[in-house]
N, C-alpha and C. Protein backbone atom coordinates (compact mmCIF):
# COMPACT_ATOMS: atom_id res chain seq x y z
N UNK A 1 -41.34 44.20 -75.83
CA UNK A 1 -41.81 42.84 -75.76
C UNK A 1 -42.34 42.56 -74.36
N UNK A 2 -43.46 42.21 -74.29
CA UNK A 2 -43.95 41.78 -73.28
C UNK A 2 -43.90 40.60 -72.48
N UNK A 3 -43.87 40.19 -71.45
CA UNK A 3 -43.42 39.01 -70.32
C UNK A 3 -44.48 38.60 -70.14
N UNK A 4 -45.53 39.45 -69.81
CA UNK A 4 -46.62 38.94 -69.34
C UNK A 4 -47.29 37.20 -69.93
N UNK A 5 -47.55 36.71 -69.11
CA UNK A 5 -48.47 35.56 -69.20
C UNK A 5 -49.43 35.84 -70.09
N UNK A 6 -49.80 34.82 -71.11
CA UNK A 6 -50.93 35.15 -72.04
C UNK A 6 -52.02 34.72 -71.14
N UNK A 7 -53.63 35.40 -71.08
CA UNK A 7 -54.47 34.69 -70.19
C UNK A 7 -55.50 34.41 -71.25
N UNK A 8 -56.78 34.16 -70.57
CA UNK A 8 -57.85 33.50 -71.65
C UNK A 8 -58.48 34.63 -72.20
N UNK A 9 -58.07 36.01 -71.87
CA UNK A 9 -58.65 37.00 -72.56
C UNK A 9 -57.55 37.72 -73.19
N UNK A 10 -56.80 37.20 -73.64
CA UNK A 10 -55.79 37.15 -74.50
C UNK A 10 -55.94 36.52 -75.87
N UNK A 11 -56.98 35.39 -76.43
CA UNK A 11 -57.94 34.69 -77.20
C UNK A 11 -57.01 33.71 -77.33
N UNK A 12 -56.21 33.02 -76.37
CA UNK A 12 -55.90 31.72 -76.90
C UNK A 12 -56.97 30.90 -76.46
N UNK A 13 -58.14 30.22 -77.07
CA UNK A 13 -58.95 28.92 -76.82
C UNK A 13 -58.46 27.88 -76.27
N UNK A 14 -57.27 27.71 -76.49
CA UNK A 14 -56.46 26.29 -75.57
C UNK A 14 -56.64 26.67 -74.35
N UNK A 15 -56.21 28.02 -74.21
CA UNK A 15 -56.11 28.07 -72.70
C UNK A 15 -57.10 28.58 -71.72
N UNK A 16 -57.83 28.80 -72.82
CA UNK A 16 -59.07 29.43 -71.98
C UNK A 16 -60.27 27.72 -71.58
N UNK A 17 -59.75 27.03 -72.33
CA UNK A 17 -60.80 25.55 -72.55
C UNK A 17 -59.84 25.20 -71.07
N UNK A 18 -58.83 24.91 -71.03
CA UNK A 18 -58.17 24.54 -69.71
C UNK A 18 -58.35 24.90 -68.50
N UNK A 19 -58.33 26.27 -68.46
CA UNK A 19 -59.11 27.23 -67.09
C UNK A 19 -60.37 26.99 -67.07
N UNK A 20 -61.24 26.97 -67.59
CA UNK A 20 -62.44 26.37 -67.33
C UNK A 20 -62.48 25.36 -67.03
N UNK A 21 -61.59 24.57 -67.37
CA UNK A 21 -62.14 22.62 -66.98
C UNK A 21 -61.45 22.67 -65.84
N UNK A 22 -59.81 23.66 -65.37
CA UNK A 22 -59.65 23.57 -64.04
C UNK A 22 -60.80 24.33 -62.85
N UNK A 23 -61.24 25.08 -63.43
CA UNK A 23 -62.37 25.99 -62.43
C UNK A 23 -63.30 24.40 -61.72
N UNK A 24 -63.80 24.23 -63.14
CA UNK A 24 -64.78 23.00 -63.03
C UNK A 24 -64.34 22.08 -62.10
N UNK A 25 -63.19 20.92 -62.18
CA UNK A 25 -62.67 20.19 -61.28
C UNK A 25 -62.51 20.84 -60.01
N UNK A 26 -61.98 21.85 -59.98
CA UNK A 26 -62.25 22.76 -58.13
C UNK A 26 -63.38 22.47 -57.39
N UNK A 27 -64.34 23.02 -58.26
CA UNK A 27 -65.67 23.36 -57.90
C UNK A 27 -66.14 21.83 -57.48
N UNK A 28 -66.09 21.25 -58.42
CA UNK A 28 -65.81 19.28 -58.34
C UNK A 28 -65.46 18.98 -56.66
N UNK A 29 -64.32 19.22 -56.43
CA UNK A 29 -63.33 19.04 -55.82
C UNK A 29 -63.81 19.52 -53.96
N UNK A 30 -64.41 20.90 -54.60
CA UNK A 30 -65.21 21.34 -53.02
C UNK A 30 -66.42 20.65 -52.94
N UNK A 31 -66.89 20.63 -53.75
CA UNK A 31 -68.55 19.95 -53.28
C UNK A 31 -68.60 18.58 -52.44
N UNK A 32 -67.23 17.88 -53.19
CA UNK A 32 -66.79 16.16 -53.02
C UNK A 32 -66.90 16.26 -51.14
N UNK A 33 -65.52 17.25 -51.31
CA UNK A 33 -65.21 17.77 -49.79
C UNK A 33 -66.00 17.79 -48.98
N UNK A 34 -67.05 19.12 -49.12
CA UNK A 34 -68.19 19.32 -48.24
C UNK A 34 -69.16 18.14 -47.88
N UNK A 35 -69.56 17.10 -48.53
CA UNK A 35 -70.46 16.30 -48.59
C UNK A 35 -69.80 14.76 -48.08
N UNK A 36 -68.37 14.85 -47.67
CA UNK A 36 -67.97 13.71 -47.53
C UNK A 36 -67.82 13.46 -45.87
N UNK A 37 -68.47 13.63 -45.29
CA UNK A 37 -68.81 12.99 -43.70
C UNK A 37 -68.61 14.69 -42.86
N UNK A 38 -68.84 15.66 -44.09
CA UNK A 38 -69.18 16.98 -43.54
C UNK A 38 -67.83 17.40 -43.09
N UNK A 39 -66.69 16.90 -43.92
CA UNK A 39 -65.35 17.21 -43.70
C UNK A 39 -65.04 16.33 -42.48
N UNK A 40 -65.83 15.39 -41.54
CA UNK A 40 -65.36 15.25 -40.56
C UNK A 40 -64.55 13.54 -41.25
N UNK A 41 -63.14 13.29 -40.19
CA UNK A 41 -62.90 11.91 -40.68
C UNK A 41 -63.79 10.90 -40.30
N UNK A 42 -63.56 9.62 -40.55
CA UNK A 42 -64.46 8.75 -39.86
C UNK A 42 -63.69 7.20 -40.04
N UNK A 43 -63.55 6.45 -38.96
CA UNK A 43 -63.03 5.04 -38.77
C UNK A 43 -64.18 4.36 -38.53
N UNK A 44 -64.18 2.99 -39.11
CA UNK A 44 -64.45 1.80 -38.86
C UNK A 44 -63.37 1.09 -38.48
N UNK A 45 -64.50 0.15 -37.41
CA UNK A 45 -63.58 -0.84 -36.60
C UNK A 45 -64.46 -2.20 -36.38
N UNK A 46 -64.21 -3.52 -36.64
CA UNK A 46 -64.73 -4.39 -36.49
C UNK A 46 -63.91 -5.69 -35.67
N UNK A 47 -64.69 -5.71 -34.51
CA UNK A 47 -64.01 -6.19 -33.41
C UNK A 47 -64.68 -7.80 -33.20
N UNK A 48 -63.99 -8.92 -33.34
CA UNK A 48 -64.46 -10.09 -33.57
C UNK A 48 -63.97 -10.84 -32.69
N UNK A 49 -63.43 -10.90 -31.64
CA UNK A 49 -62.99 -11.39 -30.85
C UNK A 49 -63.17 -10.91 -29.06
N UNK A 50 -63.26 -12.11 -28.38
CA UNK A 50 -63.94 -11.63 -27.02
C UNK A 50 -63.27 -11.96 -25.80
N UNK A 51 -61.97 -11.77 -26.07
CA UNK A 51 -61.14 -12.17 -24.66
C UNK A 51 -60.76 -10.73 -24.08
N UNK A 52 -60.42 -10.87 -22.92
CA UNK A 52 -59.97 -9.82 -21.94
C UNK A 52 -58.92 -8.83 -22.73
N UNK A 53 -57.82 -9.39 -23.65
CA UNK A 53 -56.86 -9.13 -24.06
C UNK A 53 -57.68 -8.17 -25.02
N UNK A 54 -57.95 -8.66 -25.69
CA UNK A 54 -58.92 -8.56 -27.12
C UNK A 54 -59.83 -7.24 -27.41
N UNK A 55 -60.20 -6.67 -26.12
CA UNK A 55 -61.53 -5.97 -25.55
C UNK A 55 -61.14 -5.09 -25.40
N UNK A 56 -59.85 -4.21 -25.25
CA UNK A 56 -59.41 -3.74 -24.58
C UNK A 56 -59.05 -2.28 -26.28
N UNK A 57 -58.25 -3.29 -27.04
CA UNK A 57 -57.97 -2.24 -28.49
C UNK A 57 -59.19 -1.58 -28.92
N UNK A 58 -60.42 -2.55 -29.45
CA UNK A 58 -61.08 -1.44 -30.30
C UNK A 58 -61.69 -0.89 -29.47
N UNK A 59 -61.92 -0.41 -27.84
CA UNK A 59 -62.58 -0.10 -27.15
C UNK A 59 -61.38 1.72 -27.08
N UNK A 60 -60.23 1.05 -26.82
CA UNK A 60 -59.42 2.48 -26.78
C UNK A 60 -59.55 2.85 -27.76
N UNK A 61 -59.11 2.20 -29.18
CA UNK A 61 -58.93 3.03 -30.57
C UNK A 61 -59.98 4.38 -30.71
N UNK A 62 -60.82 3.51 -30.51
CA UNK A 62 -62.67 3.98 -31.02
C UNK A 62 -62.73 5.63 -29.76
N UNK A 63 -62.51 5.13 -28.68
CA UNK A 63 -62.54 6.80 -27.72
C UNK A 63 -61.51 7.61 -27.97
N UNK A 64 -60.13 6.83 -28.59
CA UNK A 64 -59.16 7.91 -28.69
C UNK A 64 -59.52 8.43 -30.12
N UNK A 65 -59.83 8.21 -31.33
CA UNK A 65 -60.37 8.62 -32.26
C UNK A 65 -61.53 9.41 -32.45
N UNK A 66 -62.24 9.26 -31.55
CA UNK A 66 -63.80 10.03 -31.14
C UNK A 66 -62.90 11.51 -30.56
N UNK A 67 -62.20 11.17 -29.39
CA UNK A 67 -61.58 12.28 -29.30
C UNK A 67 -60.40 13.31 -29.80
N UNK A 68 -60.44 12.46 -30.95
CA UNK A 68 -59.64 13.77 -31.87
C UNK A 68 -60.81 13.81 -33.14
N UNK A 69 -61.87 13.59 -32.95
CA UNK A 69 -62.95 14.15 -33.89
C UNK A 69 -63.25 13.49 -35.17
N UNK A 70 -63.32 12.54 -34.76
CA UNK A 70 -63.17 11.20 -35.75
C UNK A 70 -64.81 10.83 -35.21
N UNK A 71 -65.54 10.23 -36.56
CA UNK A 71 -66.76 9.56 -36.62
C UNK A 71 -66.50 8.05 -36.36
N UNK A 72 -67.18 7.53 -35.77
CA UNK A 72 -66.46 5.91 -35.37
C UNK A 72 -67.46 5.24 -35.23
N UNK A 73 -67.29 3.94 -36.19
CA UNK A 73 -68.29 2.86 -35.49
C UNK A 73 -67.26 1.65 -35.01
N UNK A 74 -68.13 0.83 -34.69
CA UNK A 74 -67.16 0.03 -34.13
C UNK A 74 -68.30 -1.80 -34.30
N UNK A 75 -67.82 -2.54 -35.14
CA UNK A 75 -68.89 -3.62 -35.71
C UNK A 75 -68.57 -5.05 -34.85
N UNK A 76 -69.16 -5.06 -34.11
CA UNK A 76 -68.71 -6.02 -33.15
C UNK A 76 -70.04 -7.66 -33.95
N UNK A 77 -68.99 -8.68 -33.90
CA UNK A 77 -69.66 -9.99 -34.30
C UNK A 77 -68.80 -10.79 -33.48
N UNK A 78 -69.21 -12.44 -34.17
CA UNK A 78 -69.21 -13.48 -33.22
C UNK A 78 -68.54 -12.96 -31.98
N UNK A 79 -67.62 -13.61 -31.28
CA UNK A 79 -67.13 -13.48 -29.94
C UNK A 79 -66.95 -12.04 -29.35
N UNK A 80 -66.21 -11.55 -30.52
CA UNK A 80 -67.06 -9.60 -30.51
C UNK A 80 -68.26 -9.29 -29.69
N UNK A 81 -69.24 -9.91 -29.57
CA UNK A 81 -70.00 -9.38 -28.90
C UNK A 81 -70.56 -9.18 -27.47
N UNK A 82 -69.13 -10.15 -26.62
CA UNK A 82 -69.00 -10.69 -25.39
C UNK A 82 -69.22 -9.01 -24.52
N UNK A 83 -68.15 -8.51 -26.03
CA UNK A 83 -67.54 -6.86 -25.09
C UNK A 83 -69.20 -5.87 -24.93
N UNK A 84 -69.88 -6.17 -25.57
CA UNK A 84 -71.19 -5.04 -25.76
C UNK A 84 -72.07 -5.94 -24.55
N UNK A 85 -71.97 -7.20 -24.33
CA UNK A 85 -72.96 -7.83 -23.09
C UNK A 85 -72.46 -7.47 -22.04
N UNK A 86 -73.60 -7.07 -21.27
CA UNK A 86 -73.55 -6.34 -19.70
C UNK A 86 -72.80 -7.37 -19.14
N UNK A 87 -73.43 -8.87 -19.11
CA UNK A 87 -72.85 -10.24 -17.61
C UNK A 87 -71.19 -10.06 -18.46
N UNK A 88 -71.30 -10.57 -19.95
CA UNK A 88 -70.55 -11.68 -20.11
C UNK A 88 -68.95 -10.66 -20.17
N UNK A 89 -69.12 -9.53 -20.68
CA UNK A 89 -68.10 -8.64 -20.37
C UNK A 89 -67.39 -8.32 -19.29
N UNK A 90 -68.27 -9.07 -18.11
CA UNK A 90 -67.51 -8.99 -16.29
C UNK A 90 -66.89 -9.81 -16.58
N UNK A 91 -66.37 -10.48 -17.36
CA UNK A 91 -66.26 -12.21 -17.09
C UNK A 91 -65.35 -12.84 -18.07
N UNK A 92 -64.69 -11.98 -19.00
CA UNK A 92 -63.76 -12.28 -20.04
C UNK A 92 -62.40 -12.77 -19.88
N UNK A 93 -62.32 -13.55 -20.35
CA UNK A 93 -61.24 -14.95 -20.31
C UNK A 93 -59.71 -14.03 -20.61
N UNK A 94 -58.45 -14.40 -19.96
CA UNK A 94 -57.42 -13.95 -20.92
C UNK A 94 -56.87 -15.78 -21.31
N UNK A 95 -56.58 -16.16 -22.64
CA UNK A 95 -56.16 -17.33 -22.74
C UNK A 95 -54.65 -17.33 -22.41
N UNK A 96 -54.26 -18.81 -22.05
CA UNK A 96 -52.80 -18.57 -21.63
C UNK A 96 -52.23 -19.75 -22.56
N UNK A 97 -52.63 -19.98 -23.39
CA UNK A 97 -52.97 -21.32 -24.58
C UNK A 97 -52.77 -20.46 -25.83
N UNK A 98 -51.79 -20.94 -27.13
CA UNK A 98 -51.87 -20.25 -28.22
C UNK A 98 -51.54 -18.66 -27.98
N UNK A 99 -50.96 -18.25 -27.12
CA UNK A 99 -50.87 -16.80 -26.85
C UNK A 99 -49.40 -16.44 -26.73
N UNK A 100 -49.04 -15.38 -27.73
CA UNK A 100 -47.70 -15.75 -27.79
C UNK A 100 -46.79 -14.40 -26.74
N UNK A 101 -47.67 -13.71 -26.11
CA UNK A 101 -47.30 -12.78 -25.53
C UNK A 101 -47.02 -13.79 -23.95
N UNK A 102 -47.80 -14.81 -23.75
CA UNK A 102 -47.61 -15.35 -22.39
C UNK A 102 -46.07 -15.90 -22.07
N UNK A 103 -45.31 -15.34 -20.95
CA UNK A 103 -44.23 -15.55 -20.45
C UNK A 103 -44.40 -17.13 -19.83
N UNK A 104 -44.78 -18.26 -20.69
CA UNK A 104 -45.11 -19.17 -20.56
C UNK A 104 -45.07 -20.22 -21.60
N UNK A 105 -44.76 -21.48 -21.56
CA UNK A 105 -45.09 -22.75 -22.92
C UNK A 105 -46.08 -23.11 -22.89
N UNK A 106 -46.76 -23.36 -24.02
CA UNK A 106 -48.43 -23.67 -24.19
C UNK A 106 -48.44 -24.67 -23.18
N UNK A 107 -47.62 -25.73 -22.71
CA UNK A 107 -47.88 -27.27 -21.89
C UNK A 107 -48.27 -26.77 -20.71
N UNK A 108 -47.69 -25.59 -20.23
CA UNK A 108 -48.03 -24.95 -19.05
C UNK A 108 -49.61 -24.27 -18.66
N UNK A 109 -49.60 -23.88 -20.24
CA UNK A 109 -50.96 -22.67 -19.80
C UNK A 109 -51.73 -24.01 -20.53
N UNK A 110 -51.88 -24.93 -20.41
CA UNK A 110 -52.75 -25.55 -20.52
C UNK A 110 -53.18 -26.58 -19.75
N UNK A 111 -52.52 -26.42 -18.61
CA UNK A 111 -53.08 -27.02 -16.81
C UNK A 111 -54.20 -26.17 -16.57
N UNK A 112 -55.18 -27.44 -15.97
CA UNK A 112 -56.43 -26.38 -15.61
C UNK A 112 -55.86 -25.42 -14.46
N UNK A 113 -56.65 -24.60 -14.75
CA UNK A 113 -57.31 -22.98 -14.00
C UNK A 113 -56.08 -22.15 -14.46
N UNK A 114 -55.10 -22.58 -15.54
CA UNK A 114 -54.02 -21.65 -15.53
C UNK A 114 -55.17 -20.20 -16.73
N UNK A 115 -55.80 -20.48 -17.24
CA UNK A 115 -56.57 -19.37 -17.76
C UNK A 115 -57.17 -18.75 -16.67
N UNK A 116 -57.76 -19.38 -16.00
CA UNK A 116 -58.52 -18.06 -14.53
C UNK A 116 -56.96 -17.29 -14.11
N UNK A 117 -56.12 -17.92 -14.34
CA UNK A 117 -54.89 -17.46 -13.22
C UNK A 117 -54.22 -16.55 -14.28
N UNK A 118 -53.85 -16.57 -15.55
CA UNK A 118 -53.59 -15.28 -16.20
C UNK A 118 -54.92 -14.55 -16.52
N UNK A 119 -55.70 -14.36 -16.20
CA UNK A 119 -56.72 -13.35 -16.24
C UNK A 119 -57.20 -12.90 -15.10
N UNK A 120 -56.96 -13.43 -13.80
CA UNK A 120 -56.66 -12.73 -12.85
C UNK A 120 -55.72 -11.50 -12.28
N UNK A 121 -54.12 -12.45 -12.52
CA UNK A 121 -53.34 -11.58 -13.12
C UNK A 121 -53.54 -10.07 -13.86
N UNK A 122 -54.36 -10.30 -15.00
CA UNK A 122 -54.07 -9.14 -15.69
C UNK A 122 -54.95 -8.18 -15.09
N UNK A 123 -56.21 -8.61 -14.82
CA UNK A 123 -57.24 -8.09 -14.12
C UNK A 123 -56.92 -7.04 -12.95
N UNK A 124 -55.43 -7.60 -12.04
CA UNK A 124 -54.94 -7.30 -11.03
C UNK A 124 -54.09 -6.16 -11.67
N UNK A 125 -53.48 -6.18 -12.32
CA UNK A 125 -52.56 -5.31 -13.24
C UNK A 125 -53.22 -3.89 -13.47
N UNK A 126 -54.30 -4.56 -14.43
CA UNK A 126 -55.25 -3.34 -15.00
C UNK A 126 -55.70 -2.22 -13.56
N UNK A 127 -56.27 -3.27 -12.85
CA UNK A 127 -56.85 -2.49 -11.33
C UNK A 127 -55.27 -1.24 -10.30
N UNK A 128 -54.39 -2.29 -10.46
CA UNK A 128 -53.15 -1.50 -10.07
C UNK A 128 -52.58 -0.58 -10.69
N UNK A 129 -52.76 -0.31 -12.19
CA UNK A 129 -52.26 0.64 -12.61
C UNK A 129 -53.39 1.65 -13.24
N UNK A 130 -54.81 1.49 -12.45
CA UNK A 130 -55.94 2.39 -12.40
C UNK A 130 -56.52 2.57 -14.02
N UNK A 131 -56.16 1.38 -14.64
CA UNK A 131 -57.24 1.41 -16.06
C UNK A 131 -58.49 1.40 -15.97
N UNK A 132 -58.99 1.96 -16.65
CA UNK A 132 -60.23 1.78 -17.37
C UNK A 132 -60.63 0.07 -17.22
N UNK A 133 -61.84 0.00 -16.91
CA UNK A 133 -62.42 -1.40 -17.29
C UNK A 133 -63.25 -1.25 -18.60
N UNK A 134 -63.23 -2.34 -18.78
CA UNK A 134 -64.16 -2.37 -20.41
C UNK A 134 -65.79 -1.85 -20.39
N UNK A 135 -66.46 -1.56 -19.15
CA UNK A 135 -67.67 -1.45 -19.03
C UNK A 135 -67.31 0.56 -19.06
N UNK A 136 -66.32 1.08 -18.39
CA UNK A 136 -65.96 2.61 -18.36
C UNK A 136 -65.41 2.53 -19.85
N UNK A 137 -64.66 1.74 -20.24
CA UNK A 137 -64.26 2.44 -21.83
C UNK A 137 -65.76 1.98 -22.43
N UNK A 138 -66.33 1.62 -22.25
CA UNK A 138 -67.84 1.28 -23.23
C UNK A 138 -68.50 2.81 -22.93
N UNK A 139 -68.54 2.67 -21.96
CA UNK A 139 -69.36 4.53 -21.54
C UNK A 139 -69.11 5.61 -21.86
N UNK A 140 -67.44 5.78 -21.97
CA UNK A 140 -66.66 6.48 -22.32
C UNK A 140 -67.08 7.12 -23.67
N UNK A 141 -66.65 5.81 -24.49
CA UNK A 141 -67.08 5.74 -26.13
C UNK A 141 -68.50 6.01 -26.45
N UNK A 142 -69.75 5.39 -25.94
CA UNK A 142 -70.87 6.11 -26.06
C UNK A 142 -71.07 7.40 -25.62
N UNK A 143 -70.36 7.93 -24.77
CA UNK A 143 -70.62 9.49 -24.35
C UNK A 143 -70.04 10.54 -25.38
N UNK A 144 -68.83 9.61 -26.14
CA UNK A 144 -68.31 10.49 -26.99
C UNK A 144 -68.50 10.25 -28.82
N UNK A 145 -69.88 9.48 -29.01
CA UNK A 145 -70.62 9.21 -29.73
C UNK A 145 -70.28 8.47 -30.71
N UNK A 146 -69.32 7.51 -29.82
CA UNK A 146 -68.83 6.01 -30.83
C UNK A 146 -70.41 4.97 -31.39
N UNK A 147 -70.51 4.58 -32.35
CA UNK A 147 -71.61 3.51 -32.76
C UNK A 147 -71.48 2.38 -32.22
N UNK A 148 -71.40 1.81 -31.37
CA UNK A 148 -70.90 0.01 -31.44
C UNK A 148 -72.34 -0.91 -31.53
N UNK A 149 -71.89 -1.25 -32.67
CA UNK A 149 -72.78 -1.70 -33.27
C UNK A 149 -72.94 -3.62 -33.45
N UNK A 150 -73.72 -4.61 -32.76
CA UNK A 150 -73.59 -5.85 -32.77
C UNK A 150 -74.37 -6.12 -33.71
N UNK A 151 -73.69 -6.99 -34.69
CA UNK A 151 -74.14 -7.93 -35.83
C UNK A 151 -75.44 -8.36 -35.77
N UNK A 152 -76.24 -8.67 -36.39
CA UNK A 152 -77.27 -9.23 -36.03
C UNK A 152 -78.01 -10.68 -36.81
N UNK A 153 -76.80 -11.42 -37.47
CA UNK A 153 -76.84 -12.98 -37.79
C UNK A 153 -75.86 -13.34 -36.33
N UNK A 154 -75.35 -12.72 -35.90
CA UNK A 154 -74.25 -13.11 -34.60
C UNK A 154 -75.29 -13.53 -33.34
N UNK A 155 -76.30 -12.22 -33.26
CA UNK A 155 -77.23 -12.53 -32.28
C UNK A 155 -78.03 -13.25 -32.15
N UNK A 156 -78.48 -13.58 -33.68
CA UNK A 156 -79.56 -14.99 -33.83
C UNK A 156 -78.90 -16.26 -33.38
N UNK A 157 -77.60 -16.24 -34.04
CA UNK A 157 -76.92 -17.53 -34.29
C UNK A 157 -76.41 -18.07 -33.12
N UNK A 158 -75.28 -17.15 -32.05
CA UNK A 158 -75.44 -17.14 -30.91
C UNK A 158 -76.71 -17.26 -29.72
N UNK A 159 -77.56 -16.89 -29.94
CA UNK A 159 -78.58 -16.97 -29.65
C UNK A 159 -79.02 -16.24 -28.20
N UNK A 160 -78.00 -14.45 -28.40
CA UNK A 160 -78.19 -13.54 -27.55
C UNK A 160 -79.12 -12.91 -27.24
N UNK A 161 -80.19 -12.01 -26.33
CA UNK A 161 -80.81 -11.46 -25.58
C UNK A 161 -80.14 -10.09 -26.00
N UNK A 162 -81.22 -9.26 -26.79
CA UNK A 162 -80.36 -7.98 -27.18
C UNK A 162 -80.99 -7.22 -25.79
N UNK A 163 -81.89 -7.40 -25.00
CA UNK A 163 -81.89 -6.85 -23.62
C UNK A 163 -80.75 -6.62 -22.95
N UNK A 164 -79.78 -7.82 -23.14
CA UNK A 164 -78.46 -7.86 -22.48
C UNK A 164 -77.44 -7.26 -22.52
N UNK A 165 -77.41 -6.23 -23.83
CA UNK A 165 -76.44 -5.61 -24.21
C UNK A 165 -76.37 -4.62 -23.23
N UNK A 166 -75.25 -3.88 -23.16
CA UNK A 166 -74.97 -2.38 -22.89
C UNK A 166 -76.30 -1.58 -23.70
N UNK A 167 -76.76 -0.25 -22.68
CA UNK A 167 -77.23 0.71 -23.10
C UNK A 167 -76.85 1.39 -24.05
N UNK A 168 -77.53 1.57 -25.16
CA UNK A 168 -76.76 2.32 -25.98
C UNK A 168 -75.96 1.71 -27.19
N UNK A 169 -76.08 0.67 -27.25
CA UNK A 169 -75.43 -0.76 -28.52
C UNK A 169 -76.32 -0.78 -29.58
N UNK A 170 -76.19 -0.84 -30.44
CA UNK A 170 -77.18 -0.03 -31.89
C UNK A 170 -77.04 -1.89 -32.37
N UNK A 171 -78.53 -2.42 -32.01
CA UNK A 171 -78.76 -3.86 -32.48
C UNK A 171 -79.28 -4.04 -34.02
N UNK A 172 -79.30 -4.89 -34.72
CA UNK A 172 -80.11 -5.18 -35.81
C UNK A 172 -79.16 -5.13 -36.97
N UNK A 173 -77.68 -4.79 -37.12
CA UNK A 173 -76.76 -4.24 -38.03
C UNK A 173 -76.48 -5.46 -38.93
N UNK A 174 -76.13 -5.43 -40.55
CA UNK A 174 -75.89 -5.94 -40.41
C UNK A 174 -74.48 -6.40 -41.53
N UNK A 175 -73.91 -7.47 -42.37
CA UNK A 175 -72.68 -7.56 -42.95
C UNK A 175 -72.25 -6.03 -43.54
N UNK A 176 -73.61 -6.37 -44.45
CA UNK A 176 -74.33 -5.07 -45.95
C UNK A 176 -73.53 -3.67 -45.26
N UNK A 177 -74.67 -3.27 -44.20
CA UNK A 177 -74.20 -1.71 -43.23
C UNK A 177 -72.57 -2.12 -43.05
N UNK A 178 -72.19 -2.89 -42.15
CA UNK A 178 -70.59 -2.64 -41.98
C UNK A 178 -70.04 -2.78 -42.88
N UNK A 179 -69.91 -2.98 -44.22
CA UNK A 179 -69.33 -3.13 -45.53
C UNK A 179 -69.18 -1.76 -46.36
N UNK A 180 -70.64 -1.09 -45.80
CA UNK A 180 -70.60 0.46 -46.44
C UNK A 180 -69.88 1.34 -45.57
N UNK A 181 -69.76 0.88 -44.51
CA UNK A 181 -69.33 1.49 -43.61
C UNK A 181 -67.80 1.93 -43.68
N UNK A 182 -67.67 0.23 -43.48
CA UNK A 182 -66.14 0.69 -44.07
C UNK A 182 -65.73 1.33 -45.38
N UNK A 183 -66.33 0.91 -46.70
CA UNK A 183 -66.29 1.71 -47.74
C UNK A 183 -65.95 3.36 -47.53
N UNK A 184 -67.16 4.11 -46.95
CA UNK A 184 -66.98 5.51 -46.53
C UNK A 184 -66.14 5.84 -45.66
N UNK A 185 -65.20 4.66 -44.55
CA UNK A 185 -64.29 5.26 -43.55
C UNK A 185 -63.00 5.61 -44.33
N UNK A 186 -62.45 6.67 -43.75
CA UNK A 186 -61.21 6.88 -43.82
C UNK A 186 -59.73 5.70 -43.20
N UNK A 187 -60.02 5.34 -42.31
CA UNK A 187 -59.34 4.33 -41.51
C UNK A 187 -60.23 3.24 -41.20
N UNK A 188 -59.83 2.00 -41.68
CA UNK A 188 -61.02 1.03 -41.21
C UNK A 188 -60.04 -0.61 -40.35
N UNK A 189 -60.29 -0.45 -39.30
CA UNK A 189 -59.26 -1.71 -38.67
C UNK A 189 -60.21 -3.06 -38.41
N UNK A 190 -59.61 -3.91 -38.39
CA UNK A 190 -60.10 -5.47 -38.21
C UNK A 190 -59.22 -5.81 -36.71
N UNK A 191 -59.87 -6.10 -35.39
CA UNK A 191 -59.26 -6.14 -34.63
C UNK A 191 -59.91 -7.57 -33.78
């Protein structure tokens, strides 16, 4: 009596119809693979907000992901787009109002200049403990072939100077593209 496994040249049709439809799904299965961002991963990131604090995440996410070989865009709208402008990116607010990380009561951070004075602060921080500024993580990320990409109902509506952007800011984008975008990412953050 034999042990052996019956195979499809053995004439069972059940099982020979099965091995074929598994061959098939493989074959399925690699092509999907090959054709899906060329095996490489890929994140979306859409960054909507433009404070000092704010500027700082999808700017790291996006280079530390680039550098583990990750495809990245990065969809910057409304206040989002403070971080891609050359002036207005020197110049980003940290609020000390509504902020729940501030070692402070809103009644406080809401005396004038107490916003220049925690964003000085942090400014001082960042400089002392030799960070990156947002204009080097912007360079950073374009050198390591992040997309950052500004909206472009943001720019009308705002009523920005795409001259003004950073070198290298991929203008004209718009809901539609970051929607597919994220669709095809593997990781897609709202920051």
């Amino acid at each position: 009596m034999s042990t052996d496994t019956p195979t499809a040249s053995d004439g069972d049709p059940d099982r020979a119809e099965l091995e074929t439809r598994i061959a098939d799904l493989e074959a399925q299965i690699a092509d999907l693979e090959a054709t899906v961002n060329d095996g490489q991963p890929k994140m979306s990131i859409i960054a909507t907000k433009g404070t000092l604090d704010m500027a700082y995440p999808p700017l790291i996410l996006a280079s530390t992901a680039a550098a583990f070989g990750y495809e990245v865009t990065v969809f910057h709208t409304f206040w989002g787009l403070d971080i891609l402008h050359e002036e207005r990116s020197k110049n980003l607010q940290l609020s000390a109002v509504g902020n729940p990380n501030m070692p402070m009561p809103n009644v406080i951070g809401a005396l004038p200049g107490m916003d220049r004075l925690t964003t000085r602060l942090m400014e001082q921080r960042i400089e002392d403990n030799d960070t990156a500024t947002i204009a080097e993580l912007l360079g950073t990320g374009l050198d390591m072939g992040v997309e950052f990409q500004a909206c472009q109902m943001t720019i009308d509506l705002m009523d920005y100077d795409e001259a003004d952007f950073y070198d290298g800011v991929t203008t004209g984008v718009g809901a539609a593209t970051a929607i597919q975008d994220m669709a095809e990412a593997d990781i897609q953050l709202l920051v």
